[in-house]
C-alpha atoms as a PDB file:
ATOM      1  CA  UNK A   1      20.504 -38.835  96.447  1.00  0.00           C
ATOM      2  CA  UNK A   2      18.623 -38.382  93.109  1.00  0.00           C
ATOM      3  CA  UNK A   3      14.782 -38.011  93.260  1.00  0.00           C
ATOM      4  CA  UNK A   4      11.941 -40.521  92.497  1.00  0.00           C
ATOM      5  CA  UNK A   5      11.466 -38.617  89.413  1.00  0.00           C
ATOM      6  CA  UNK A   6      14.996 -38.101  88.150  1.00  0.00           C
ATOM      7  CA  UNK A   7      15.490 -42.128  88.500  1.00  0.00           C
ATOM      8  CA  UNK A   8      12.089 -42.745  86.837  1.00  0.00           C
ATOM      9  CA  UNK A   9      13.466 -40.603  83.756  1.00  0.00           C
ATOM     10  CA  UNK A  10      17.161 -42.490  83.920  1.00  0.00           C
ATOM     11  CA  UNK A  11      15.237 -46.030  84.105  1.00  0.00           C
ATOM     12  CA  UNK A  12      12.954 -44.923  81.269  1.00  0.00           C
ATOM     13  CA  UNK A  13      16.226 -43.271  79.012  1.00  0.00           C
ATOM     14  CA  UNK A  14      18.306 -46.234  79.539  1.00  0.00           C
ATOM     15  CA  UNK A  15      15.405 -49.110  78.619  1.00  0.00           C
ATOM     16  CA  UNK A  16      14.868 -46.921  75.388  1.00  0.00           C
ATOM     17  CA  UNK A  17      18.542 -46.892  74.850  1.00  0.00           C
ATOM     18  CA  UNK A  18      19.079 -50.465  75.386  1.00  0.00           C
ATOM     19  CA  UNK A  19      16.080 -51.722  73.092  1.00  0.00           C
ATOM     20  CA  UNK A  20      16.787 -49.178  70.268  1.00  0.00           C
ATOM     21  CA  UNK A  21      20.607 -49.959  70.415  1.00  0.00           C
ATOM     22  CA  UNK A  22      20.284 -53.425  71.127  1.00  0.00           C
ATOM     23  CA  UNK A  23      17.744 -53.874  68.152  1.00  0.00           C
ATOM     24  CA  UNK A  24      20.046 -52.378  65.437  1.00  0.00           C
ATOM     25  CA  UNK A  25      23.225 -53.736  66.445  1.00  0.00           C
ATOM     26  CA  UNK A  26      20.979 -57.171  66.800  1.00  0.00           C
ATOM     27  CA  UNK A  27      19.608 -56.954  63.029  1.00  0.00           C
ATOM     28  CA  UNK A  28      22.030 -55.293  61.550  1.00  0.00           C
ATOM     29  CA  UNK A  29      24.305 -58.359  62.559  1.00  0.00           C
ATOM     30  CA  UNK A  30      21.824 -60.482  61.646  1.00  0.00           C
ATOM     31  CA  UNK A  31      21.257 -58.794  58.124  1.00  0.00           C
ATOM     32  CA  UNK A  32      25.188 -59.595  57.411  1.00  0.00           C
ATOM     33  CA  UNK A  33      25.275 -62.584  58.993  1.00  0.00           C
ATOM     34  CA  UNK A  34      22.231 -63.619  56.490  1.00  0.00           C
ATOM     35  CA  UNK A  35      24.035 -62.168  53.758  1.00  0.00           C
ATOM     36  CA  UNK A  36      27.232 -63.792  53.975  1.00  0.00           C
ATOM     37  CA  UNK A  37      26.586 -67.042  54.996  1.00  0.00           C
ATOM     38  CA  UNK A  38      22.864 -67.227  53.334  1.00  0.00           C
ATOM     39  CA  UNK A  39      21.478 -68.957  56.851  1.00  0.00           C
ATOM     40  CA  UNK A  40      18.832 -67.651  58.765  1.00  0.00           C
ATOM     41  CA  UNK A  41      20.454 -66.515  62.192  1.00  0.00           C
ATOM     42  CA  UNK A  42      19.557 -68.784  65.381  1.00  0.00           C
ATOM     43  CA  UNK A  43      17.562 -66.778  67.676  1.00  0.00           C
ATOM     44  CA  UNK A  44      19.946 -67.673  70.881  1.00  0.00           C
ATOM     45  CA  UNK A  45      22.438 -65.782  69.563  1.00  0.00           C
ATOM     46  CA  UNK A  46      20.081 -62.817  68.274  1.00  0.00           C
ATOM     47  CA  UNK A  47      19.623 -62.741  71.278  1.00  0.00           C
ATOM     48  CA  UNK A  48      22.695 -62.635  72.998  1.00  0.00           C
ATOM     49  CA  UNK A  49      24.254 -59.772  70.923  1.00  0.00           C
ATOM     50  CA  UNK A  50      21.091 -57.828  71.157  1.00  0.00           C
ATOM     51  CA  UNK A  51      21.787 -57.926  75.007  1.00  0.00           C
ATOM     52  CA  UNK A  52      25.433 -57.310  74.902  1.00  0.00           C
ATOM     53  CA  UNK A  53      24.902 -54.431  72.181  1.00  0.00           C
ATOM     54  CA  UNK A  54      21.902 -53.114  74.104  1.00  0.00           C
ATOM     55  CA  UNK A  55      23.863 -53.121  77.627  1.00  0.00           C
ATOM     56  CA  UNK A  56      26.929 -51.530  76.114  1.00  0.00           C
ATOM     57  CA  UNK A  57      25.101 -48.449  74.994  1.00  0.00           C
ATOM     58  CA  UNK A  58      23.406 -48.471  78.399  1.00  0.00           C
ATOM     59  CA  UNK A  59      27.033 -48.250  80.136  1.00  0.00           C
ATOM     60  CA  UNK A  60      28.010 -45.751  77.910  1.00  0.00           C
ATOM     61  CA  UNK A  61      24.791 -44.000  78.162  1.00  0.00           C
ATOM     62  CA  UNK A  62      25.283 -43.421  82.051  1.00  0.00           C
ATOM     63  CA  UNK A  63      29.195 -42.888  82.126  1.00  0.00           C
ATOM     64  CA  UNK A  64      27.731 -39.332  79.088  1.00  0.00           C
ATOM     65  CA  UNK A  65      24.846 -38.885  81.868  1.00  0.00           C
ATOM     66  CA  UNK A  66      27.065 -38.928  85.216  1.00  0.00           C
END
């Protein structure tokens, strides 16, 4: 069983991963979404694919890690 310390490091990796990750493949979306279609992008789904993009990189984050 990992330490106290080693999961506090993991939680602390992973949150940086997912809101770096998650923030570029968010606005760089958003950036050609704006581009193309010359709308401003609804925040719902700004959201959504900087969760999806953000929890992808986690996953492959821990499968590297483990």
């Amino acid at each position: 069983m990992a330490g106290f310390g080693q999961l506090l490091r993991n939680w602390v990796i992973y949150t940086l991963v997912f809101l770096i990750f998650g923030g570029i493949g968010a606005g760089v979306t958003n950036l050609l979404f704006e581009w193309i279609v010359g709308q401003p992008f609804d925040p719902v789904l700004y959201a959504v694919i900087f969760g999806g993009t953000g929890w992808i990189a986690c996953r492959q984050m821990e499968r590297r890690v483990s």
